[in-house]
PDB file of N, CA and C in Angstrom:
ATOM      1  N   UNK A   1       0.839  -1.183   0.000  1.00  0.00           N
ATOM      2  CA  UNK A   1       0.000   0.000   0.000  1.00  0.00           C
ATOM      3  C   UNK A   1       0.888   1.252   0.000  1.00  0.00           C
ATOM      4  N   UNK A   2       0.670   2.191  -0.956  1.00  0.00           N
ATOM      5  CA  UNK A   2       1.392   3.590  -0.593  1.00  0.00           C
ATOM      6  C   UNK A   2       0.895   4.170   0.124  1.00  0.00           C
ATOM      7  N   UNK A   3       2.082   5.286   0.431  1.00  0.00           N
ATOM      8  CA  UNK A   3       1.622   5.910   1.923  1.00  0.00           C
ATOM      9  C   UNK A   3       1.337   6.944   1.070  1.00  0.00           C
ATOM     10  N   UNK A   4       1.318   8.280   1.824  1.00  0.00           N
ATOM     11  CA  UNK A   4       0.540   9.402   1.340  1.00  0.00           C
ATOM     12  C   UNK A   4       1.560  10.157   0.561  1.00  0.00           C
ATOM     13  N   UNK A   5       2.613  10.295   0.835  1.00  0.00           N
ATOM     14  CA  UNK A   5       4.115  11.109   0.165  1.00  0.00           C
ATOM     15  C   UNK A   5       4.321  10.249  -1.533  1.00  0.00           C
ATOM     16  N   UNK A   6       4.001   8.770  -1.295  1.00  0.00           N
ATOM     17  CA  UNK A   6       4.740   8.305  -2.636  1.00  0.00           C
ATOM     18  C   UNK A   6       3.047   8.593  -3.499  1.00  0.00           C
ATOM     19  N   UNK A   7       1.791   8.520  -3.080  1.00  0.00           N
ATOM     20  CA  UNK A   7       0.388   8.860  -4.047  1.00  0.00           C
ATOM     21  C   UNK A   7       0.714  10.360  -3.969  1.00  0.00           C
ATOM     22  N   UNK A   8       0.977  11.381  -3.451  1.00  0.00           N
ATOM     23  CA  UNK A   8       1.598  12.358  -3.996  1.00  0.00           C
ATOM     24  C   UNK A   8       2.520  12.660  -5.317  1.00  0.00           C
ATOM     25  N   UNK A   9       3.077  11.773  -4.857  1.00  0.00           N
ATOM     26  CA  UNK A   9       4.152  12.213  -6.010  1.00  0.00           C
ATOM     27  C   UNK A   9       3.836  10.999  -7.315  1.00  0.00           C
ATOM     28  N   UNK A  10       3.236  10.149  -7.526  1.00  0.00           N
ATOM     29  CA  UNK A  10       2.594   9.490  -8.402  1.00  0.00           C
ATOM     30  C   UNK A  10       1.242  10.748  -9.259  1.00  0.00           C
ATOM     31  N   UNK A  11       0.688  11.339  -7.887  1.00  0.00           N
ATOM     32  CA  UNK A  11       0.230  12.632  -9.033  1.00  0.00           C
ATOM     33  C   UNK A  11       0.137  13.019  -9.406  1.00  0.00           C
ATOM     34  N   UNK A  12       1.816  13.957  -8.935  1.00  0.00           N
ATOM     35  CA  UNK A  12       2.144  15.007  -9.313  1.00  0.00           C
ATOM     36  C   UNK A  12       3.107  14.298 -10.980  1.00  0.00           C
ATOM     37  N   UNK A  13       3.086  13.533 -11.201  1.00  0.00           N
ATOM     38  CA  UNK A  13       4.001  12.755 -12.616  1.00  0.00           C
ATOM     39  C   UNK A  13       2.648  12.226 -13.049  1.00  0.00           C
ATOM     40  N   UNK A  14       1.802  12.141 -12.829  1.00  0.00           N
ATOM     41  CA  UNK A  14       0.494  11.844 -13.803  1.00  0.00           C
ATOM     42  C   UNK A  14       0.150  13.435 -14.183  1.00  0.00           C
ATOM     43  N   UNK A  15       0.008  14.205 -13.675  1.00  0.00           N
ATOM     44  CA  UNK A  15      -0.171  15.701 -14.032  1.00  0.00           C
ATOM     45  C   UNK A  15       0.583  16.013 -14.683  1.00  0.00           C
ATOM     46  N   UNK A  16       2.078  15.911 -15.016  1.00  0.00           N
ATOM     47  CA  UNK A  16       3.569  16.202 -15.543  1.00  0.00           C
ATOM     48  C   UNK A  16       3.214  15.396 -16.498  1.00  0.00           C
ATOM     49  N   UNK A  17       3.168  14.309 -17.109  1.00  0.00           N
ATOM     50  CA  UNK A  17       2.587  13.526 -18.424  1.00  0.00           C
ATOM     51  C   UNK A  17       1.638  14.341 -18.849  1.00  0.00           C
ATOM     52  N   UNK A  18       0.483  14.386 -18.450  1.00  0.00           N
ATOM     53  CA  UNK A  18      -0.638  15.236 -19.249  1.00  0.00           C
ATOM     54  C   UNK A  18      -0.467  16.886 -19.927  1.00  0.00           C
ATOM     55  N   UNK A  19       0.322  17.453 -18.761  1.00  0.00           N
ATOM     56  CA  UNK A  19       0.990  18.336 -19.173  1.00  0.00           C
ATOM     57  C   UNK A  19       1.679  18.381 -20.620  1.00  0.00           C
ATOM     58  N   UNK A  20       3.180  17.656 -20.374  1.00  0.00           N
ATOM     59  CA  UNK A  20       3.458  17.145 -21.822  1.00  0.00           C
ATOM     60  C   UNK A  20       2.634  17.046 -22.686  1.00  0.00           C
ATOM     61  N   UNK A  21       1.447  16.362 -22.671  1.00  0.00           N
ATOM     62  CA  UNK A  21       0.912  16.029 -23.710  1.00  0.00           C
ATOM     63  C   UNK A  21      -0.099  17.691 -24.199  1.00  0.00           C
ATOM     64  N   UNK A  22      -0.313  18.004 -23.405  1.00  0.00           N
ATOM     65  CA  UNK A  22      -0.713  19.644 -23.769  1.00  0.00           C
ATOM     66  C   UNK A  22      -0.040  20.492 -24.437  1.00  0.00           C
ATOM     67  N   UNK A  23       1.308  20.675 -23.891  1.00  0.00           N
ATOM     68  CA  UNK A  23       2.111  21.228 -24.386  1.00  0.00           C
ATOM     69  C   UNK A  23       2.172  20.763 -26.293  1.00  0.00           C
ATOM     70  N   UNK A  24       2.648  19.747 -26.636  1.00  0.00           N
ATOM     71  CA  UNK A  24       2.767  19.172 -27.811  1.00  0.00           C
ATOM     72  C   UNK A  24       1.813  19.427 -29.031  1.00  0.00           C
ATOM     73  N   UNK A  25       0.084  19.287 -27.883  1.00  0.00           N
ATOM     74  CA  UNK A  25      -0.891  19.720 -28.665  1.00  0.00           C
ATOM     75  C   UNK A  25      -0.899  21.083 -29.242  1.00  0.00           C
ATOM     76  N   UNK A  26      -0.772  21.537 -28.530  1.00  0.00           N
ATOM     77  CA  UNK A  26      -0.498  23.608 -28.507  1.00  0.00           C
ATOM     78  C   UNK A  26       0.198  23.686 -29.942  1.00  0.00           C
ATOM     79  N   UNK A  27       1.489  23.032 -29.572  1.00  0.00           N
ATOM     80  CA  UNK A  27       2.487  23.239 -30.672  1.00  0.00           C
ATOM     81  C   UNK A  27       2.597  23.031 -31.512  1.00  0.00           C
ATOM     82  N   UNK A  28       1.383  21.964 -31.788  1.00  0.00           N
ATOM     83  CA  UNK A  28       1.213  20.960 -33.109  1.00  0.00           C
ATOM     84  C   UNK A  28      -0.065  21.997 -33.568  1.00  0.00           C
ATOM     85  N   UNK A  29      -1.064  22.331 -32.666  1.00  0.00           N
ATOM     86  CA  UNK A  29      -2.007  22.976 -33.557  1.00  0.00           C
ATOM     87  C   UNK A  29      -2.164  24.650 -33.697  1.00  0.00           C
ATOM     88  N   UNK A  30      -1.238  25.267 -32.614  1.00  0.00           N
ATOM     89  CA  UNK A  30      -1.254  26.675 -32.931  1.00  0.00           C
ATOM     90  C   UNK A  30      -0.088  27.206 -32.784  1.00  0.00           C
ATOM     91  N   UNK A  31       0.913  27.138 -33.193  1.00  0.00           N
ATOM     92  CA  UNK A  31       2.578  26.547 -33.116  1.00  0.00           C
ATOM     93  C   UNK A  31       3.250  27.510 -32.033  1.00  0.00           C
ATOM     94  N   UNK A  32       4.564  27.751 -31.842  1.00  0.00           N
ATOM     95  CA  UNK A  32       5.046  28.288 -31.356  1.00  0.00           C
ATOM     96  C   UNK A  32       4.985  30.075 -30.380  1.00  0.00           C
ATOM     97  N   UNK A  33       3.781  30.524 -31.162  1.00  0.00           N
ATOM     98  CA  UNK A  33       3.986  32.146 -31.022  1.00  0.00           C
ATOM     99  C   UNK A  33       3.223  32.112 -30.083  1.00  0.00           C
ATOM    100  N   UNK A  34       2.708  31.452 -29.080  1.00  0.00           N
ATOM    101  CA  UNK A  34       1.444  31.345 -28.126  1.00  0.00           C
ATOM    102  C   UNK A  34       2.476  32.405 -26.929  1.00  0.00           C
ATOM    103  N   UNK A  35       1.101  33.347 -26.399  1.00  0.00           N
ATOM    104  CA  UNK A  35       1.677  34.136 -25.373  1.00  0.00           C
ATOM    105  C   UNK A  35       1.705  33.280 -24.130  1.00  0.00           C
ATOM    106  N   UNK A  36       0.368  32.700 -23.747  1.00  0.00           N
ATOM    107  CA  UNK A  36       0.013  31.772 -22.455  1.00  0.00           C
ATOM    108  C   UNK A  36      -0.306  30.425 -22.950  1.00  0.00           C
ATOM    109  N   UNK A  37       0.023  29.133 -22.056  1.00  0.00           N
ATOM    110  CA  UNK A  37      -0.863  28.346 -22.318  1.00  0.00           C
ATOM    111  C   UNK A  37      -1.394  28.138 -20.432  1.00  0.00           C
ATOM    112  N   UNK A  38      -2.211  26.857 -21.176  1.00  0.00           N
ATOM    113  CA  UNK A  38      -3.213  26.421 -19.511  1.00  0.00           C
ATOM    114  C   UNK A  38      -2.936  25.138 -19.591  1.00  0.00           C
ATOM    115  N   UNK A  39      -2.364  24.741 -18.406  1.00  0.00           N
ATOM    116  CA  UNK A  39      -1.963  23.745 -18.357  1.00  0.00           C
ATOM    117  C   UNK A  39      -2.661  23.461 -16.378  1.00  0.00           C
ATOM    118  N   UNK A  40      -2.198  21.914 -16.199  1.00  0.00           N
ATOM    119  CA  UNK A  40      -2.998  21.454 -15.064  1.00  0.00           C
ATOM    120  C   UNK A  40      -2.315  21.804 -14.083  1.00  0.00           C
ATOM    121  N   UNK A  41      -2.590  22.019 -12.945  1.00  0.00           N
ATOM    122  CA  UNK A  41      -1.660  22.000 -11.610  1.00  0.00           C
ATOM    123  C   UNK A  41      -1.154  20.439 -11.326  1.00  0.00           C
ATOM    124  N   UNK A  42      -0.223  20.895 -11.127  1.00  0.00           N
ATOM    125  CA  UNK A  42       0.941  19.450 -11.193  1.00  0.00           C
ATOM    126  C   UNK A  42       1.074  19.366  -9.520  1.00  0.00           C
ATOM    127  N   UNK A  43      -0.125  19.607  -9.043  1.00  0.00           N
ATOM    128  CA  UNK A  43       0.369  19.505  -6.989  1.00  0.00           C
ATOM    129  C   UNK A  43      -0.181  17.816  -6.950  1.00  0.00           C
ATOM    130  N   UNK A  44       0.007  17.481  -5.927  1.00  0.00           N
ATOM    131  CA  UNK A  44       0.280  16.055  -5.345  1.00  0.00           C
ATOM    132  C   UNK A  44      -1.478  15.456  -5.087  1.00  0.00           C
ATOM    133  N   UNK A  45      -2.357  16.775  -5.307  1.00  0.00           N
ATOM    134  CA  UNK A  45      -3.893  16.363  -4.820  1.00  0.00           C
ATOM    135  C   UNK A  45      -4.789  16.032  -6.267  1.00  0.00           C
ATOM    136  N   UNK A  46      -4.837  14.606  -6.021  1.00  0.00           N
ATOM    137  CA  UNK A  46      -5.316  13.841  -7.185  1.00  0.00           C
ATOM    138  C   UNK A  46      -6.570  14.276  -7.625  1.00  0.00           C
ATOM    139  N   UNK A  47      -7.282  15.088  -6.833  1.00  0.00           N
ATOM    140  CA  UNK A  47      -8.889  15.803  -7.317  1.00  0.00           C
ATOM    141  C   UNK A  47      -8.257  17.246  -7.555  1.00  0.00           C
ATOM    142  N   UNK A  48      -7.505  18.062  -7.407  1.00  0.00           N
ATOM    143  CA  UNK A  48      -7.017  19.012  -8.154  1.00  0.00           C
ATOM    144  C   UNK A  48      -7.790  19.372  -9.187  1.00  0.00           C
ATOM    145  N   UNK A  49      -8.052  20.494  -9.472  1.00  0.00           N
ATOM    146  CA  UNK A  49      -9.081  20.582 -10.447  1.00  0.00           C
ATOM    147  C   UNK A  49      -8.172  21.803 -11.255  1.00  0.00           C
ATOM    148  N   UNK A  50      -7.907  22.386 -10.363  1.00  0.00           N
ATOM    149  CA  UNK A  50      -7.019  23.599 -11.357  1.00  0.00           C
ATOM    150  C   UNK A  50      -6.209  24.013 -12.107  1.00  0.00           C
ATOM    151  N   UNK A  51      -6.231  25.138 -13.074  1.00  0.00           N
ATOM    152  CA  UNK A  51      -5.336  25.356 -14.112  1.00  0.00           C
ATOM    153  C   UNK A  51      -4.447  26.449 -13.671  1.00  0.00           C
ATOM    154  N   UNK A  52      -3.335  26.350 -14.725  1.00  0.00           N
ATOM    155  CA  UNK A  52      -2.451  27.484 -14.204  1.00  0.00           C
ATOM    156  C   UNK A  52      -2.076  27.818 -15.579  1.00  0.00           C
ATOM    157  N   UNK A  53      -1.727  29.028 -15.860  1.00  0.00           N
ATOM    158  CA  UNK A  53      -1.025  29.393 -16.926  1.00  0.00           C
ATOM    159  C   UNK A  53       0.726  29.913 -17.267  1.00  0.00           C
ATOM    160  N   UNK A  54       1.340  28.981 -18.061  1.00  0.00           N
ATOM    161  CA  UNK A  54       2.365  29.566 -18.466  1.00  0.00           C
ATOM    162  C   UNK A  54       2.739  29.379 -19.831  1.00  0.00           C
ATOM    163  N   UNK A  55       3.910  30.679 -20.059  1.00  0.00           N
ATOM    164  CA  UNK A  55       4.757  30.729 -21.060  1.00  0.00           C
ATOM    165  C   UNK A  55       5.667  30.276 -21.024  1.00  0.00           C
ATOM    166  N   UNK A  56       5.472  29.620 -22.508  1.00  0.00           N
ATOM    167  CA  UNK A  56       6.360  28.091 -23.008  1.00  0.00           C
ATOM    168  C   UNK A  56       8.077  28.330 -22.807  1.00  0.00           C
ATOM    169  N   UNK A  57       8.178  29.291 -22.085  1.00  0.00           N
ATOM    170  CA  UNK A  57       9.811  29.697 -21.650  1.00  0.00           C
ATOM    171  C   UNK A  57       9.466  29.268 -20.161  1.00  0.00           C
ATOM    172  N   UNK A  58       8.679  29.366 -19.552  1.00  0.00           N
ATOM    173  CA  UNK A  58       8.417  29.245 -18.675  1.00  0.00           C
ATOM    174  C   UNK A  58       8.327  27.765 -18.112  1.00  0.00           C
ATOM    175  N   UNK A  59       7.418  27.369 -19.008  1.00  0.00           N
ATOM    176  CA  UNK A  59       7.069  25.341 -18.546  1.00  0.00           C
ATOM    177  C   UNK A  59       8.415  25.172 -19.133  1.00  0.00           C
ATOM    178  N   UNK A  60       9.074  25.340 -20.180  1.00  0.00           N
ATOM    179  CA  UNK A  60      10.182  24.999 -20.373  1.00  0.00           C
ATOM    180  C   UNK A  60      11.598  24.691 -19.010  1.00  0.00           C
ATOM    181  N   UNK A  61      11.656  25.988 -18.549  1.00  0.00           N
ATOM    182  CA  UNK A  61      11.871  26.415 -17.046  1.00  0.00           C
ATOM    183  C   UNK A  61      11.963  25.535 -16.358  1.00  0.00           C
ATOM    184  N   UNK A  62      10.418  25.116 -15.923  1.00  0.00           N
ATOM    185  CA  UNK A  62      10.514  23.767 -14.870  1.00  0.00           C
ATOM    186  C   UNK A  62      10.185  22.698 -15.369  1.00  0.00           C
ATOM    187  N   UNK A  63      10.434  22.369 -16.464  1.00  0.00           N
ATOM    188  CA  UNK A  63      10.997  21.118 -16.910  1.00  0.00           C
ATOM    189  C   UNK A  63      12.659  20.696 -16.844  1.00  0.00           C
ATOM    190  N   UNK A  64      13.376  21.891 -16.740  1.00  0.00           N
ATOM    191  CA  UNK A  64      14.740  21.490 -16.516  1.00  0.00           C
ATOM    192  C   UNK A  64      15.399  20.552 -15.290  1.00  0.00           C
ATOM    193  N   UNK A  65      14.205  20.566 -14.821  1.00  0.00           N
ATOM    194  CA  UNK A  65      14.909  19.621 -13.645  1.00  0.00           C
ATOM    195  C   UNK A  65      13.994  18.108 -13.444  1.00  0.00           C
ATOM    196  N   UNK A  66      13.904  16.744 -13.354  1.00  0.00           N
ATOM    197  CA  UNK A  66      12.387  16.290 -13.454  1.00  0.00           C
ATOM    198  C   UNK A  66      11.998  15.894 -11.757  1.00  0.00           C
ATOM    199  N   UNK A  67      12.305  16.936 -11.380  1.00  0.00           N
ATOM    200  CA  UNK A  67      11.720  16.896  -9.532  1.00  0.00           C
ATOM    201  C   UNK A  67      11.293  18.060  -9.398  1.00  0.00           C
ATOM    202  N   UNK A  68      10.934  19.001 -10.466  1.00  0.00           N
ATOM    203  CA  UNK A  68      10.457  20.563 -10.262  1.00  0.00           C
ATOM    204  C   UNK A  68       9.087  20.172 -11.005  1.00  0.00           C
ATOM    205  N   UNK A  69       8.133  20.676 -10.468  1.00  0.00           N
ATOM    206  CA  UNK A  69       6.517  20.604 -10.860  1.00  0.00           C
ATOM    207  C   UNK A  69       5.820  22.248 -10.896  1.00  0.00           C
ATOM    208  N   UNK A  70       5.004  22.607 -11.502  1.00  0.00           N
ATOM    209  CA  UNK A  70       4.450  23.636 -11.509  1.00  0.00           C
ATOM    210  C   UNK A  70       2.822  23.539 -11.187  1.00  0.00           C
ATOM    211  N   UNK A  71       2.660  24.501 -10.036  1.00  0.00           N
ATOM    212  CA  UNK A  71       1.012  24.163  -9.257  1.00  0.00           C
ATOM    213  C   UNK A  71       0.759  25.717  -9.157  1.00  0.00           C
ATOM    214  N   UNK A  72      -0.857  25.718  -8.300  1.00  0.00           N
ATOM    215  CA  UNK A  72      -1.358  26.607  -8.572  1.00  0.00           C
ATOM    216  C   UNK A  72      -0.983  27.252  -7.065  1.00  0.00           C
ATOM    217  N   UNK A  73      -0.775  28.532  -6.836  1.00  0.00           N
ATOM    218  CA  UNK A  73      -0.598  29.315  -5.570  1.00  0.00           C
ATOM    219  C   UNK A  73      -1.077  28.549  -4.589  1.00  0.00           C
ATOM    220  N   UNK A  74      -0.175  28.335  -3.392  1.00  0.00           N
ATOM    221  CA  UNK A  74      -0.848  27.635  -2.392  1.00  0.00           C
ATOM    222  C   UNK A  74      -0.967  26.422  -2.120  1.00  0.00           C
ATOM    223  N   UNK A  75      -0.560  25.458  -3.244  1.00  0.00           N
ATOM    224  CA  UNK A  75      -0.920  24.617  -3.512  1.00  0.00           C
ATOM    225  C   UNK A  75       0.175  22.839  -3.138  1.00  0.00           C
ATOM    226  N   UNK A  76       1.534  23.609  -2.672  1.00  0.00           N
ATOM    227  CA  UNK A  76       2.273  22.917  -2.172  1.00  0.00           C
ATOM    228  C   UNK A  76       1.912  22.197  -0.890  1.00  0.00           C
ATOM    229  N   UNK A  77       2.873  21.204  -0.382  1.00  0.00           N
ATOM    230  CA  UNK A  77       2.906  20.488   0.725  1.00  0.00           C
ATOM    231  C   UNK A  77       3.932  20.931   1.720  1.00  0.00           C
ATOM    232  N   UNK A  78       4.459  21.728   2.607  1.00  0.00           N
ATOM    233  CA  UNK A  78       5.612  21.984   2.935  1.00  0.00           C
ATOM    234  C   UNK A  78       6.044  20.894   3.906  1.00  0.00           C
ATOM    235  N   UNK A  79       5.281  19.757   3.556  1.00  0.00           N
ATOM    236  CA  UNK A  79       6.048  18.085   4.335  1.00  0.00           C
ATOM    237  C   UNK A  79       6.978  17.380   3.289  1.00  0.00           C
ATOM    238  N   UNK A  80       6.513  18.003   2.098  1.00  0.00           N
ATOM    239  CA  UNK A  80       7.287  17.268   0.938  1.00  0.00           C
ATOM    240  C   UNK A  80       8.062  17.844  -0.461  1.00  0.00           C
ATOM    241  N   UNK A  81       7.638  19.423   0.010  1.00  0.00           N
ATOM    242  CA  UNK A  81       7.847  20.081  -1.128  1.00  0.00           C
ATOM    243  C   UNK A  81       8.656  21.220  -0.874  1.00  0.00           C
ATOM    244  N   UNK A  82       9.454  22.009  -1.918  1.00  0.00           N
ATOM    245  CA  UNK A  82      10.203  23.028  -1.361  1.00  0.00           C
ATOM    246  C   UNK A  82       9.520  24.078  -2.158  1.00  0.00           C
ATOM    247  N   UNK A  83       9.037  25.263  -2.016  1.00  0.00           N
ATOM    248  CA  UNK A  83       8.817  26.410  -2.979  1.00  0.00           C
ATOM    249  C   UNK A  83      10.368  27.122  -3.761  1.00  0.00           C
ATOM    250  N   UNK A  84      10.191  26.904  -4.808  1.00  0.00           N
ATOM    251  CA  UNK A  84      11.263  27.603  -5.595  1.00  0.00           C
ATOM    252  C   UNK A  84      11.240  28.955  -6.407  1.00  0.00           C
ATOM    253  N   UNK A  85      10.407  28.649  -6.935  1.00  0.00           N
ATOM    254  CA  UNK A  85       9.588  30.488  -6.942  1.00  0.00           C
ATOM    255  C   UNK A  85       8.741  30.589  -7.293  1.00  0.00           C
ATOM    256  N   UNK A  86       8.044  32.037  -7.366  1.00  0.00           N
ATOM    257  CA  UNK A  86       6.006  31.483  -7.407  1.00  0.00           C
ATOM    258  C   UNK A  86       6.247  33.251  -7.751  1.00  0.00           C
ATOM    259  N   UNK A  87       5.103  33.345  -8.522  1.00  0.00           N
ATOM    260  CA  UNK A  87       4.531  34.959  -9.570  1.00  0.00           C
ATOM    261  C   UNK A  87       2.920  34.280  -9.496  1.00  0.00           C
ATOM    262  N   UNK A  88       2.568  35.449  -9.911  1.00  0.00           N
ATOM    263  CA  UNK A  88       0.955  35.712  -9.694  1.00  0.00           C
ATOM    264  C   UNK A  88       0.085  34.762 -10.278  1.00  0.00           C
ATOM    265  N   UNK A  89       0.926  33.940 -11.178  1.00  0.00           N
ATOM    266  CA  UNK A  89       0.055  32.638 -12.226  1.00  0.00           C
ATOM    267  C   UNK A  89      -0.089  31.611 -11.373  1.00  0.00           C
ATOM    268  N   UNK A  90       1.496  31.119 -10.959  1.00  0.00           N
ATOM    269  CA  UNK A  90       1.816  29.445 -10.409  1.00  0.00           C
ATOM    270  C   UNK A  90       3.132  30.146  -9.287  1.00  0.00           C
ATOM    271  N   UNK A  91       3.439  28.472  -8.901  1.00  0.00           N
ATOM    272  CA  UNK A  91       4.893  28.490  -7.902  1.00  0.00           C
ATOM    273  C   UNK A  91       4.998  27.290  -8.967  1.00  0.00           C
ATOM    274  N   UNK A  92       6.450  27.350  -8.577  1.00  0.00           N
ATOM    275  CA  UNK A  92       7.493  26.089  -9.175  1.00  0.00           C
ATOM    276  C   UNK A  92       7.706  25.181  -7.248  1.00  0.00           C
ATOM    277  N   UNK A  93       7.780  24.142  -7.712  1.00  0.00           N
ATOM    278  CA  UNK A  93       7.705  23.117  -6.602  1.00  0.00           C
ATOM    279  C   UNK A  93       9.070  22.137  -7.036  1.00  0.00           C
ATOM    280  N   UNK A  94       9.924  21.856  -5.828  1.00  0.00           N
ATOM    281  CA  UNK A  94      11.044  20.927  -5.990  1.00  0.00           C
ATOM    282  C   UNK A  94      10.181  19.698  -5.084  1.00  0.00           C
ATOM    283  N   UNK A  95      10.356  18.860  -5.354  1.00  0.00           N
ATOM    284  CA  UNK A  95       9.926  17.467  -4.952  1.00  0.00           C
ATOM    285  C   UNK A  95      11.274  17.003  -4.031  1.00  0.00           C
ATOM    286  N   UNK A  96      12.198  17.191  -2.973  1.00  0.00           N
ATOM    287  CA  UNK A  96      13.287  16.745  -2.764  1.00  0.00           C
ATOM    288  C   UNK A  96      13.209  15.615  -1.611  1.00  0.00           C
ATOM    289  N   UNK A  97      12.323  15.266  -1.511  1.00  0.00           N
ATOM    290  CA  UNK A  97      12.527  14.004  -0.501  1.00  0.00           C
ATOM    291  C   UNK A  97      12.105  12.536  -0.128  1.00  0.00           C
ATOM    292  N   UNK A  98      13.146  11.521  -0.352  1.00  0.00           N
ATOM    293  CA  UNK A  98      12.751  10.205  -0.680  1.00  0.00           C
ATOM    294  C   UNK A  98      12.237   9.855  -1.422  1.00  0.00           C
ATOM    295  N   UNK A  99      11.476   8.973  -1.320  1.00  0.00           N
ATOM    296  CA  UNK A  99      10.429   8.189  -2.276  1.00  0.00           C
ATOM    297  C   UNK A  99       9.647   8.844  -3.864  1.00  0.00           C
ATOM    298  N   UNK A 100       9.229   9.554  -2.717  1.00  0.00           N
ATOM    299  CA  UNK A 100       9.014  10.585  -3.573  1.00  0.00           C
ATOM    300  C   UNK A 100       9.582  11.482  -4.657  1.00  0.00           C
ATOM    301  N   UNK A 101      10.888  11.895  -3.937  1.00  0.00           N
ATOM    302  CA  UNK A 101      12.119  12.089  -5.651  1.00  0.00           C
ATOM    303  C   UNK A 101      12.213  11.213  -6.728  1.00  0.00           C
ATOM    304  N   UNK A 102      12.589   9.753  -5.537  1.00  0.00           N
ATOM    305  CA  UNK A 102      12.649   8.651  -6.443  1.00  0.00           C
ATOM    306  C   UNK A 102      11.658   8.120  -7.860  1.00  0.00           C
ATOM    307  N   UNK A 103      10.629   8.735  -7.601  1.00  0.00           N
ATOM    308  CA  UNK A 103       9.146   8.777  -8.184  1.00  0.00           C
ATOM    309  C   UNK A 103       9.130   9.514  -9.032  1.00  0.00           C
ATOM    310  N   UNK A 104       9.379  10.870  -8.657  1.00  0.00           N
ATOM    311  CA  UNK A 104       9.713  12.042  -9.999  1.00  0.00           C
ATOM    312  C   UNK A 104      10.842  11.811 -10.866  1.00  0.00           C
ATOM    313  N   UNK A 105      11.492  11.102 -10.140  1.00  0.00           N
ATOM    314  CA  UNK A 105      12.963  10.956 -10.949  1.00  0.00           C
ATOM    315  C   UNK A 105      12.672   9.471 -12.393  1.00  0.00           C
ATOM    316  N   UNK A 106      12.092   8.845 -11.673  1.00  0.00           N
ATOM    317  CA  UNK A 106      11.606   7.588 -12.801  1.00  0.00           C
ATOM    318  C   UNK A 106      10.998   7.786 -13.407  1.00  0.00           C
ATOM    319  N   UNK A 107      10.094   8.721 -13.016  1.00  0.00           N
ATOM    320  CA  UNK A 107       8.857   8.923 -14.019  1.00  0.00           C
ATOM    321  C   UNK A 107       8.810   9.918 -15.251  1.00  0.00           C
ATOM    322  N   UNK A 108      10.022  10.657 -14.902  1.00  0.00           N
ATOM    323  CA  UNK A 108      10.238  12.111 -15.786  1.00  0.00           C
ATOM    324  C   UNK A 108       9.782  11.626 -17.210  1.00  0.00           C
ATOM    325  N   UNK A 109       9.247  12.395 -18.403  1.00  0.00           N
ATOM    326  CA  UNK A 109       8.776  11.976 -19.632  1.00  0.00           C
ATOM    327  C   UNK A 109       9.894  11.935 -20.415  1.00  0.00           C
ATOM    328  N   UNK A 110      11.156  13.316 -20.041  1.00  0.00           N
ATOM    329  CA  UNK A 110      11.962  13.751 -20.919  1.00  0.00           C
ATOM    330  C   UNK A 110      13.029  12.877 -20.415  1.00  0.00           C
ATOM    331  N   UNK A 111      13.010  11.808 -20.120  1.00  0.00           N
ATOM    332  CA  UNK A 111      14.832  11.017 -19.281  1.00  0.00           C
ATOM    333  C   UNK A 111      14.484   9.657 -20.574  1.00  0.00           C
TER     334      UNK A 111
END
């Protein structure tokens, strides 16, 4: 049975896939020049319902690392998560502990 830290972070990389797959769509059907897109909150709460918006320099951004997630204000765990920086759209979220890295780290789309 998982505990609550590793279904967290199994979320937050099911949100990070779908993401991807948004992203791609965007690019494939209204290409590159997009000011915003909307993409899902990538936080650890599997009923999450919310969107966040960024520029594709931006998701680009926190994709550079695959333990950095992007959620909606507020929306972190500070049992499991570190805030890395946050503007009026989203925060960027580091995933740095145990199982849970381990999780982001396997699961990344781009590895």
């Amino acid at each position: 049975m998982l505990d609550w830290r590793e279904r967290e972070a199994r979320n937050q990389s099911v949100f990070r896939e779908l993401n991807e797959w948004i992203r791609d769509e965007n690019e494939t059907r209204f290409g590159a020049d997009r000011r915003l897109d909307r993409y899902l909150c990538e936080c650890g709460d599997g009923a999450c319902t919310c969107s966040i918006s960024l520029t594709g320099h931006e998701y680009e951004t926190v994709r550079t690392s695959p333990t950095m997630f992007a959620i909606a204000i507020n929306h972190e765990n500070p049992e499991s998560d570190h805030v890395v920086s946050e503007n009026p759209r989203f925060a960027t979220i580091e995933t740095c502990f145990g199982e849970a890295r381990l999780i982001a780290l396997a699961s990344n789309p781009r590895s």
